[in-house]
Protein backbone atom coordinates (compact mmCIF):
# COMPACT_ATOMS: atom_id res chain seq x y z
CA UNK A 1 89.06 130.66 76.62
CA UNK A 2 92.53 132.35 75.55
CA UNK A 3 95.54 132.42 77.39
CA UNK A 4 97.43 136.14 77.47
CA UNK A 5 100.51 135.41 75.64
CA UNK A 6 102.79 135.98 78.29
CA UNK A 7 100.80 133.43 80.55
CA UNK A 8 101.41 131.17 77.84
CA UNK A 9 104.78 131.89 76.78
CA UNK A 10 105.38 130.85 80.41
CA UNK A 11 103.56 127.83 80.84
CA UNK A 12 106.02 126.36 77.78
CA UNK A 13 108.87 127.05 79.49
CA UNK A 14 108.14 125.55 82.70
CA UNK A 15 107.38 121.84 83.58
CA UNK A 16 104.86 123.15 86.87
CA UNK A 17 101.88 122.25 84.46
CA UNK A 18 103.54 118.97 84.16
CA UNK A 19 103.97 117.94 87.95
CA UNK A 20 101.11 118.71 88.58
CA UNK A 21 99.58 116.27 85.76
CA UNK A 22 101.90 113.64 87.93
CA UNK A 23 100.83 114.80 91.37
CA UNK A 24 97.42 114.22 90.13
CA UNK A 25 97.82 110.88 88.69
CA UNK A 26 99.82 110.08 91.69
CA UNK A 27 96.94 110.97 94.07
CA UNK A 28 93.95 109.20 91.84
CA UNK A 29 95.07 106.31 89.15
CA UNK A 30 98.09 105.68 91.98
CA UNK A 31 95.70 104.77 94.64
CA UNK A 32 94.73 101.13 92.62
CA UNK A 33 97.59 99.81 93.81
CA UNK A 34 96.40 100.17 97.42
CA UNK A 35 93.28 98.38 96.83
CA UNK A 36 94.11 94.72 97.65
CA UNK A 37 95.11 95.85 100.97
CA UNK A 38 91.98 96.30 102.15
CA UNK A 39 90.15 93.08 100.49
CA UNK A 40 90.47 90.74 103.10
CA UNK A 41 89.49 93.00 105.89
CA UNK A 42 86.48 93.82 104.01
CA UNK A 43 86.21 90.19 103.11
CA UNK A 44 86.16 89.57 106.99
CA UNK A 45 84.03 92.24 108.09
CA UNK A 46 81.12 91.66 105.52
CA UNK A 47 81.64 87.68 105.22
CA UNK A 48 81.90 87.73 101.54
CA UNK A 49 84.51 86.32 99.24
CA UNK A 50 87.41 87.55 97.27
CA UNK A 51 85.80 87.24 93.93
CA UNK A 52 82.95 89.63 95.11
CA UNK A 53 85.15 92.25 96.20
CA UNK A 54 87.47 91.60 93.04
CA UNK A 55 84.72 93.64 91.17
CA UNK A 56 85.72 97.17 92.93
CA UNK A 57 88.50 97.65 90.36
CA UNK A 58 85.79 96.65 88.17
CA UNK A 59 84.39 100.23 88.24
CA UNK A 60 87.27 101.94 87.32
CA UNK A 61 87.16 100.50 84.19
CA UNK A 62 83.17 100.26 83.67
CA UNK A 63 82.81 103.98 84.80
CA UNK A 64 85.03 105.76 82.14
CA UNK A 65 84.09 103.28 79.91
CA UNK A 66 81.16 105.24 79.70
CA UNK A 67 81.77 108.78 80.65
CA UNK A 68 85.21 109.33 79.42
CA UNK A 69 83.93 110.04 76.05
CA UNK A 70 82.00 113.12 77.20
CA UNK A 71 84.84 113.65 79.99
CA UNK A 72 87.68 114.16 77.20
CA UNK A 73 85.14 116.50 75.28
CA UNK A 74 84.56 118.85 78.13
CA UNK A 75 88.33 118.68 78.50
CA UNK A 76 88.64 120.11 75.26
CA UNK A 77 86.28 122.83 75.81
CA UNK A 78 86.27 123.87 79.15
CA UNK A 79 89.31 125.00 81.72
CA UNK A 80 90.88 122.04 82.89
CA UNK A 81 91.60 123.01 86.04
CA UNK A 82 87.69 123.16 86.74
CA UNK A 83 87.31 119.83 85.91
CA UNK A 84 90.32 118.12 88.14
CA UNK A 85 89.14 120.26 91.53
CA UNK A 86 85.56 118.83 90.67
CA UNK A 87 86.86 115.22 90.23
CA UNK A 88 89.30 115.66 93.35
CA UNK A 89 86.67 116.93 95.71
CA UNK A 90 84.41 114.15 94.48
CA UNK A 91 86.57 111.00 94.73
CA UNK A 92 87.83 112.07 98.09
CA UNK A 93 84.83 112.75 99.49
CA UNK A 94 84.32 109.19 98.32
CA UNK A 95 86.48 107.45 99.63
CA UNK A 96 86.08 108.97 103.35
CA UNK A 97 82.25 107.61 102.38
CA UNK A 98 83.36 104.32 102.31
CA UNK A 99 85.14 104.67 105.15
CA UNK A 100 82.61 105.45 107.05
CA UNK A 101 79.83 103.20 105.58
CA UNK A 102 78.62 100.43 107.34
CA UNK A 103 77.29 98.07 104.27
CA UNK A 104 78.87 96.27 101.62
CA UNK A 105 76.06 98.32 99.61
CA UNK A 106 77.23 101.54 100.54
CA UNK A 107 81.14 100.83 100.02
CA UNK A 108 80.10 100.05 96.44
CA UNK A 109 78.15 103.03 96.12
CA UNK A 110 80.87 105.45 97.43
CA UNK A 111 83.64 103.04 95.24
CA UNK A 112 81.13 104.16 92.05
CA UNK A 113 81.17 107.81 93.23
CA UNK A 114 85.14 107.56 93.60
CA UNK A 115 85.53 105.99 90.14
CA UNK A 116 83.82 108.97 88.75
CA UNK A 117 85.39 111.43 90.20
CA UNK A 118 88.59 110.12 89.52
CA UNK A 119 87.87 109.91 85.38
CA UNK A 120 87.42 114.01 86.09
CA UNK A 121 91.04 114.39 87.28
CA UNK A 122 92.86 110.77 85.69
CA UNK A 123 94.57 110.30 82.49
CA UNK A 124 91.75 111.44 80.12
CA UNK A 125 92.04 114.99 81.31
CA UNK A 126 95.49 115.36 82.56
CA UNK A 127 97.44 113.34 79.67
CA UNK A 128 95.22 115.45 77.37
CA UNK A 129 96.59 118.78 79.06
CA UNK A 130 99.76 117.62 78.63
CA UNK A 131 99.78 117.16 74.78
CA UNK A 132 98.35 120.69 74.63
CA UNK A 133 100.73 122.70 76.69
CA UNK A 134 104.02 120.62 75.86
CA UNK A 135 103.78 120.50 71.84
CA UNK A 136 107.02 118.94 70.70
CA UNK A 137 107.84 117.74 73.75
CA UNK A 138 104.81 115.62 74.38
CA UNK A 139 107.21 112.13 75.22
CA UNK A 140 108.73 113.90 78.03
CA UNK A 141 105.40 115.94 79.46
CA UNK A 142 103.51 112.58 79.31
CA UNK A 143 106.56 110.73 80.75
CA UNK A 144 106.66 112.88 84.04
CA UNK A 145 103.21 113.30 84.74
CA UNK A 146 102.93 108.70 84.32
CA UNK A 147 105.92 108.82 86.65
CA UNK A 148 103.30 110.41 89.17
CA UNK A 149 101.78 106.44 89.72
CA UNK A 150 104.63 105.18 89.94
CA UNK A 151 105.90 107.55 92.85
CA UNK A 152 102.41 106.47 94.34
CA UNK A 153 103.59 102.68 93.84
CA UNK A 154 106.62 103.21 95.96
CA UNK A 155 105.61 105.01 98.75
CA UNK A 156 101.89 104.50 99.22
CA UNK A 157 101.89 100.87 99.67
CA UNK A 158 104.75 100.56 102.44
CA UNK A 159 102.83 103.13 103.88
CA UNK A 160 98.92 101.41 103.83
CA UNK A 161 100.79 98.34 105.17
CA UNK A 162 102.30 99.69 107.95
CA UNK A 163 99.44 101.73 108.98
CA UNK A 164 97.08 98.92 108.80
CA UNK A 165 99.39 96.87 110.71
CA UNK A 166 98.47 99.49 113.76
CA UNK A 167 95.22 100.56 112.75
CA UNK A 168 91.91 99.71 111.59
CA UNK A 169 90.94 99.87 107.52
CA UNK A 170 88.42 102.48 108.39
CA UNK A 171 90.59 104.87 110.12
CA UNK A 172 93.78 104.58 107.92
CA UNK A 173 90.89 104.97 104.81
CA UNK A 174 89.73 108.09 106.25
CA UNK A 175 92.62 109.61 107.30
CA UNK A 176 94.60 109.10 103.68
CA UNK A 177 91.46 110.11 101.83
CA UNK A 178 91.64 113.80 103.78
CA UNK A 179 95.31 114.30 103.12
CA UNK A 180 94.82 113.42 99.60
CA UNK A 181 91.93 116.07 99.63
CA UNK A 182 94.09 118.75 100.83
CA UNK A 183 96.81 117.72 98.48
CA UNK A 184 94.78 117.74 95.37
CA UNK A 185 93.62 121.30 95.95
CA UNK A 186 96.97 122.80 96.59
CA UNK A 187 98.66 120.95 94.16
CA UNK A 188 95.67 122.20 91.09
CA UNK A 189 95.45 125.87 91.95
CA UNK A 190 99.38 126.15 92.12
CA UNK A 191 100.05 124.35 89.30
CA UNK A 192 97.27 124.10 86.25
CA UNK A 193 96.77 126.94 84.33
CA UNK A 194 93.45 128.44 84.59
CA UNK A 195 92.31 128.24 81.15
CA UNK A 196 92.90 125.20 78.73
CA UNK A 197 96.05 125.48 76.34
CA UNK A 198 95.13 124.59 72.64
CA UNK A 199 91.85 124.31 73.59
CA UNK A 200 88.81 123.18 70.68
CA UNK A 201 87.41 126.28 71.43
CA UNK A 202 90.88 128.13 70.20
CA UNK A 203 91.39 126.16 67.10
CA UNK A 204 87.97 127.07 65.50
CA UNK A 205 85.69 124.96 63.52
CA UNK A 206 85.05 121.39 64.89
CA UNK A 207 87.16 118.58 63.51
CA UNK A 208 85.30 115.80 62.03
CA UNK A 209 84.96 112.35 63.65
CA UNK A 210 86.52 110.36 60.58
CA UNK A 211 89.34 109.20 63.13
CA UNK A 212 86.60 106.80 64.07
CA UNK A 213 87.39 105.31 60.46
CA UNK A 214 91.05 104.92 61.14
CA UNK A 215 92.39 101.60 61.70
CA UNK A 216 94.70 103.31 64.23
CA UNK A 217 92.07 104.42 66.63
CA UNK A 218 90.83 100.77 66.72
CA UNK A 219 94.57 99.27 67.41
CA UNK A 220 95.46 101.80 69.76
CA UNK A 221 92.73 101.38 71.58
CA UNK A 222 92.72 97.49 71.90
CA UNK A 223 95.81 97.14 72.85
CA UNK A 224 95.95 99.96 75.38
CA UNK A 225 92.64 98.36 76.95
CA UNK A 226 94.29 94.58 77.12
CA UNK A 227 98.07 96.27 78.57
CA UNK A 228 96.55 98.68 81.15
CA UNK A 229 93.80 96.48 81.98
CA UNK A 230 96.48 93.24 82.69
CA UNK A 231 98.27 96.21 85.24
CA UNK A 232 94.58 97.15 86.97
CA UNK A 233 94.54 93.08 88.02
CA UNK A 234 97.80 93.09 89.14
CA UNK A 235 97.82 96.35 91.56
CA UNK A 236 94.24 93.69 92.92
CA UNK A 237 96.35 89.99 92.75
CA UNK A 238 99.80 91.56 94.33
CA UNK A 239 99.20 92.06 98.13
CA UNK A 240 97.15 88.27 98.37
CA UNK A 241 99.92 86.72 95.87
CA UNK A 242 102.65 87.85 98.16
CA UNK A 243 100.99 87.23 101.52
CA UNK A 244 99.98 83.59 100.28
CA UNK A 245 103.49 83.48 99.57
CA UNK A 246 104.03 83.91 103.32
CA UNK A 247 105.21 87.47 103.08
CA UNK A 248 103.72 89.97 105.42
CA UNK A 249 101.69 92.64 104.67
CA UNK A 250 104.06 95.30 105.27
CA UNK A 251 106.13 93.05 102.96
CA UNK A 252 104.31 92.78 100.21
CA UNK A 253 104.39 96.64 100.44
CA UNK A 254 107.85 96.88 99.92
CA UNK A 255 107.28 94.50 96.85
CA UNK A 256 104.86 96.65 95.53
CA UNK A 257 107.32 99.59 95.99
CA UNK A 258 110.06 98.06 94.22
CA UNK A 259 107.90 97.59 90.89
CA UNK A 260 106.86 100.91 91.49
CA UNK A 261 110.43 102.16 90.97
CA UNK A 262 110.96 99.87 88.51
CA UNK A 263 108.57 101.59 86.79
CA UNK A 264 109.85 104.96 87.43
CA UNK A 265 112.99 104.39 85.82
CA UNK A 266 110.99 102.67 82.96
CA UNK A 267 109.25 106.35 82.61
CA UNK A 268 112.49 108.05 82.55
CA UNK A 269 113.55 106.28 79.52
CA UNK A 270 110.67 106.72 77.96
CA UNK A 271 110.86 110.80 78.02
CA UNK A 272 114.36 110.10 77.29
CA UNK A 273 113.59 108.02 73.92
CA UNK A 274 110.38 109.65 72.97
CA UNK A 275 110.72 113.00 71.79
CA UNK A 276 113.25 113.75 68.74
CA UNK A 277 113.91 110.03 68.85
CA UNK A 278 114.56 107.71 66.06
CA UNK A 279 113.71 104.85 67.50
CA UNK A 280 110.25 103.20 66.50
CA UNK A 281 107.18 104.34 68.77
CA UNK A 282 105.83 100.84 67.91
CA UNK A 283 109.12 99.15 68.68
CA UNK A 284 108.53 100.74 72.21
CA UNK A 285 105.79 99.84 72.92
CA UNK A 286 106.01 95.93 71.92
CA UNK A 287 109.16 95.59 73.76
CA UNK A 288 107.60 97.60 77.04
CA UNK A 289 104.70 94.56 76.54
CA UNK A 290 106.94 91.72 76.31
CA UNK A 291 109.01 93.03 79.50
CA UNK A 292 106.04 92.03 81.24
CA UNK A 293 105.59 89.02 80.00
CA UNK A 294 109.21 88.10 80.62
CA UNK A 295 108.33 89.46 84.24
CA UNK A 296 105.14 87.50 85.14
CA UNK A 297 106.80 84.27 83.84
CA UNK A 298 109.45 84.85 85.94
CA UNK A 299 107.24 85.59 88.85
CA UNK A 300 105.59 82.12 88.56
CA UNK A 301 108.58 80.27 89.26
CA UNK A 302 110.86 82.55 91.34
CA UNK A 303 111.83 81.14 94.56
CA UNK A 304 113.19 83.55 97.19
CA UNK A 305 113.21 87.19 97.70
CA UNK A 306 116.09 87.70 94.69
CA UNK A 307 114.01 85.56 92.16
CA UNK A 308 110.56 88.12 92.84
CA UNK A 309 112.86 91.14 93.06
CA UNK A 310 114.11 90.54 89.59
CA UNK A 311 110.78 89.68 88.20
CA UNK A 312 108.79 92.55 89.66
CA UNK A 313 111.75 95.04 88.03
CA UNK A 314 110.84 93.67 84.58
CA UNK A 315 107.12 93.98 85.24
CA UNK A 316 107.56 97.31 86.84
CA UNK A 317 110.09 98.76 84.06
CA UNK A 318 107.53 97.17 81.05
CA UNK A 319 104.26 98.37 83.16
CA UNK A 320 105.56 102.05 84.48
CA UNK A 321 106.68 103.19 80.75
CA UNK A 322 103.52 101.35 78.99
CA UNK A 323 101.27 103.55 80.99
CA UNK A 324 101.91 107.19 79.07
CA UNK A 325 101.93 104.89 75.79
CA UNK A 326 98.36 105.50 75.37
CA UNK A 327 98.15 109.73 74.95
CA UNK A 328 101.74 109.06 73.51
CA UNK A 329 100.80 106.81 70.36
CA UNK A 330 97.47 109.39 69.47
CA UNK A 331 99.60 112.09 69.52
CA UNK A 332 101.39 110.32 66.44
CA UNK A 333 98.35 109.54 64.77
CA UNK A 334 96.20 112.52 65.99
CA UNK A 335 95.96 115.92 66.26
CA UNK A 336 96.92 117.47 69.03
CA UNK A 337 93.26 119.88 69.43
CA UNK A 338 91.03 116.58 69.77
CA UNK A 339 93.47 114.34 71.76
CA UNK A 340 91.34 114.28 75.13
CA UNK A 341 88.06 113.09 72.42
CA UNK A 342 90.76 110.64 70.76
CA UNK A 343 91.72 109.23 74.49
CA UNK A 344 88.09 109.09 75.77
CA UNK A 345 86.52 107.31 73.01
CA UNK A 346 88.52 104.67 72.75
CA UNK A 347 87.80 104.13 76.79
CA UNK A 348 84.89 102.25 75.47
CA UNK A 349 87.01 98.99 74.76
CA UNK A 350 88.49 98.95 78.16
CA UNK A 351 84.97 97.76 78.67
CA UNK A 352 84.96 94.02 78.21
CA UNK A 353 88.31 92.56 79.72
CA UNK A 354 87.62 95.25 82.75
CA UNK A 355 84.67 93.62 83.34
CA UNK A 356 85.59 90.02 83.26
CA UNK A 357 89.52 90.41 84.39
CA UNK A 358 89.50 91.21 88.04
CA UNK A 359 86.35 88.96 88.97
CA UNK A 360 88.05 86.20 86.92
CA UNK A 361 91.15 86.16 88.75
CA UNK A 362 89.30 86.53 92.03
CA UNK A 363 87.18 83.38 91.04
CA UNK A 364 90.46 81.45 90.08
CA UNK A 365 92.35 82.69 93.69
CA UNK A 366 88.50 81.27 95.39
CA UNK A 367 89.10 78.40 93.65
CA UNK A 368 92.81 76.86 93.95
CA UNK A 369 94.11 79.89 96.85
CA UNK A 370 96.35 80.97 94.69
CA UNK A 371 97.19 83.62 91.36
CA UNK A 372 98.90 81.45 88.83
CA UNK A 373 96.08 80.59 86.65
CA UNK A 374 95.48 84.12 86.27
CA UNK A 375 99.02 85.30 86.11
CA UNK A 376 99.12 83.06 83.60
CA UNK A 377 96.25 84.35 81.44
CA UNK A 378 97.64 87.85 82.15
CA UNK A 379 100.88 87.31 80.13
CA UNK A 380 98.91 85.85 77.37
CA UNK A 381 96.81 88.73 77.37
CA UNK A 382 99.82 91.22 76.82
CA UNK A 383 101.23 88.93 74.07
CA UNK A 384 98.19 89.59 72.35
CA UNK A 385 98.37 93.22 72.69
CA UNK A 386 102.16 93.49 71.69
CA UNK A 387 100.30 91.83 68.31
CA UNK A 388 98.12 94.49 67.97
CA UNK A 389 100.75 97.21 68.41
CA UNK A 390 102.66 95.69 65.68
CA UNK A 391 99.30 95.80 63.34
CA UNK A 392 100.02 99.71 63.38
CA UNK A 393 100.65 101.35 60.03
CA UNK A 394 103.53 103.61 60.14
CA UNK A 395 102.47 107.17 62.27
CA UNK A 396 101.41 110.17 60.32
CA UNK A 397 102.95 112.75 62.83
């Protein structure tokens, strides 16, 4: 699986592979922060609590926790472009599933079917394409195709709020879940190449597994599962947090949208400070981790539209930028022909605080109708990982 040279030659000089990469994560990891719209009309309709339905989010983590190993290794091997129109078509279909199903049972079964699809076209496989068609310049190429969530952060959520305020969580399900579709195709064929750049299958021989021996591959994984895991909670606590607050729905939108800026800019300076940098990739990442925590402890005592505006900017900044951090740190400490392998084996410890965060935090909202137990827990969780981070021994590349 070669690219001609002058296919390749122009694939380096253009960022259309890269856009792409966002569009996608824009249109599949971008759509978690949509879910906790639709949790209390689902609550309603099937008479079950917010705990229950806390486990959705669940998946997302469970799902590639288990198939993201063999995900990143067919994303080494095989055309990437194959793989993301296989995922699209997959989670879409999904999702109009759920909208359409008329059990609890059956929403979790199409929710499972989504989660899978989505590992297919999510950060595995497009963060992995971008180390291998931007080398050098992997900061930036990882930067813009992150800032594809948090485009998704800004506009989706103002617009799920205002279309539920009119319609029905069925029809405003279906009818995003076939734009998306349409979307997703255009956006894959026009902008992924058709064969994989730097490929396992180009480099020759296969490289041994001794990264699994590396202490790096153990801290980069554990504190990428504990940061990105604390942001898969939030997109679920936001919408009731805000609306407890006594903040509309369409409100808490605009909320959501303003992190989701935040976050953009946080991306920006990130491909700003990445590549040909001096400054510390660990240093990055610990300060990107304690933004947050300065943000949630803010949100737990701000009063007043000002006092959440400010705190969801530090959140946003800290949580946009942290989200490339992942691909970015193993393509210091890894080589570039086995970085989808390196990023889906270590989706393995997203495992355990995926499975216990967002039921946890449902539990504690069942229990005292409100978030600040878990918001709580959340910014001791991301002290923990800035801990980790700082564990790191100096990067090789």
């Amino acid at each position: 699986m070669h690219l001609d040279k002058e296919t390749h030659c122009s694939v380096q000089k253009s960022w259309s592979t890269a856009i792409a990469g966002m569009l996608c994560l824009a249109l599949g990891p971008g759509l978690v922060g949509i879910y906790g719209f639709f949790v209390e009309p689902l609550s309603q309709e099937f008479d079950v609590g917010v705990a229950l339905l806390n486990v959705g989010p669940v998946a997302l983590i469970v799902v590639p926790g288990f198939i993201a190993p063999l995900v990143g290794r067919l994303a080494d091997r095989l055309p990437i472009r194959r793989l993301l129109l296989v995922g699209a078509t997959l989670a879409t279909l999904s999702l109009i599933a759920v909208g359409m199903a008329p059990s609890l049972l059956l929403v979790g079964v199409g929710f499972l079917c989504f989660s899978i699809g989505l590992t297919f076209y999510g950060p595995v496989v497009v963060n992995g394409l971008m180390v291998k068609t931007y080398p050098g310049r992997e900061a930036r190429a990882l930067a813009i195709a992150a800032i594809g969530i948090s485009v998704a952060a800004a506009i989706l959520p103002p617009l799920v709020g205002n279309l539920m305020a009119q319609l029905d969580w069925r029809t405003t399900l279906i009818g995003l879940s076939v734009g998306i579709l349409v979307c997703l195709w255009l956006i894959i064929l026009n902008g992924v190449p058709r064969s994989t750049v730097g490929s396992v299958a180009d480099a020759g021989p296969p490289i041994s597994r001794d990264f699994y021996r590396q202490p790096a591959f153990w801290l980069i994984g554990l504190c990428v599962a504990l940061g990105l895991n604390v942001s898969v909670v939030l997109a679920v606590c936001y919408p009731p947090h805000f609306i407890g607050l006594g903040y509309s729905a369409a409100e808490a939108g605009w909320f959501l949208a303003l992190a989701g800026v935040a976050g953009l800019t946080g991306k920006s300076c990130l491909a700003w400070l990445g590549d040909g940098s001096q400054v510390s990739v660990k240093a990055i990442a610990v300060v990107l981790l304690l933004m947050q925590v300065v943000g949630l402890s803010g949100l737990l005592h701000a009063e007043g539209v000002v006092g959440i505006g400010a705190s969801l900017c530090f959140m946003g900044f800290g949580g946009g930028a942290f989200i490339p951090m992942h691909p970015y740190l193993n393509s210091r400490y890894f080589d570039a022909t086995i970085i989808s392998q390196i990023n889906g084996a270590q989706m393995p410890l997203f495992l355990p605080f995926g499975l216990v965060g967002a039921p946890l935090a449902g539990y504690a909202f069942d229990q005292t109708g409100n978030y600040n137990g878990a918001l709580t827990g959340l910014a001791v969780t991301l002290v923990i990982a800035a801990l980790l981070v700082m564990r790191l021994p100096a990067p090789s590349r």
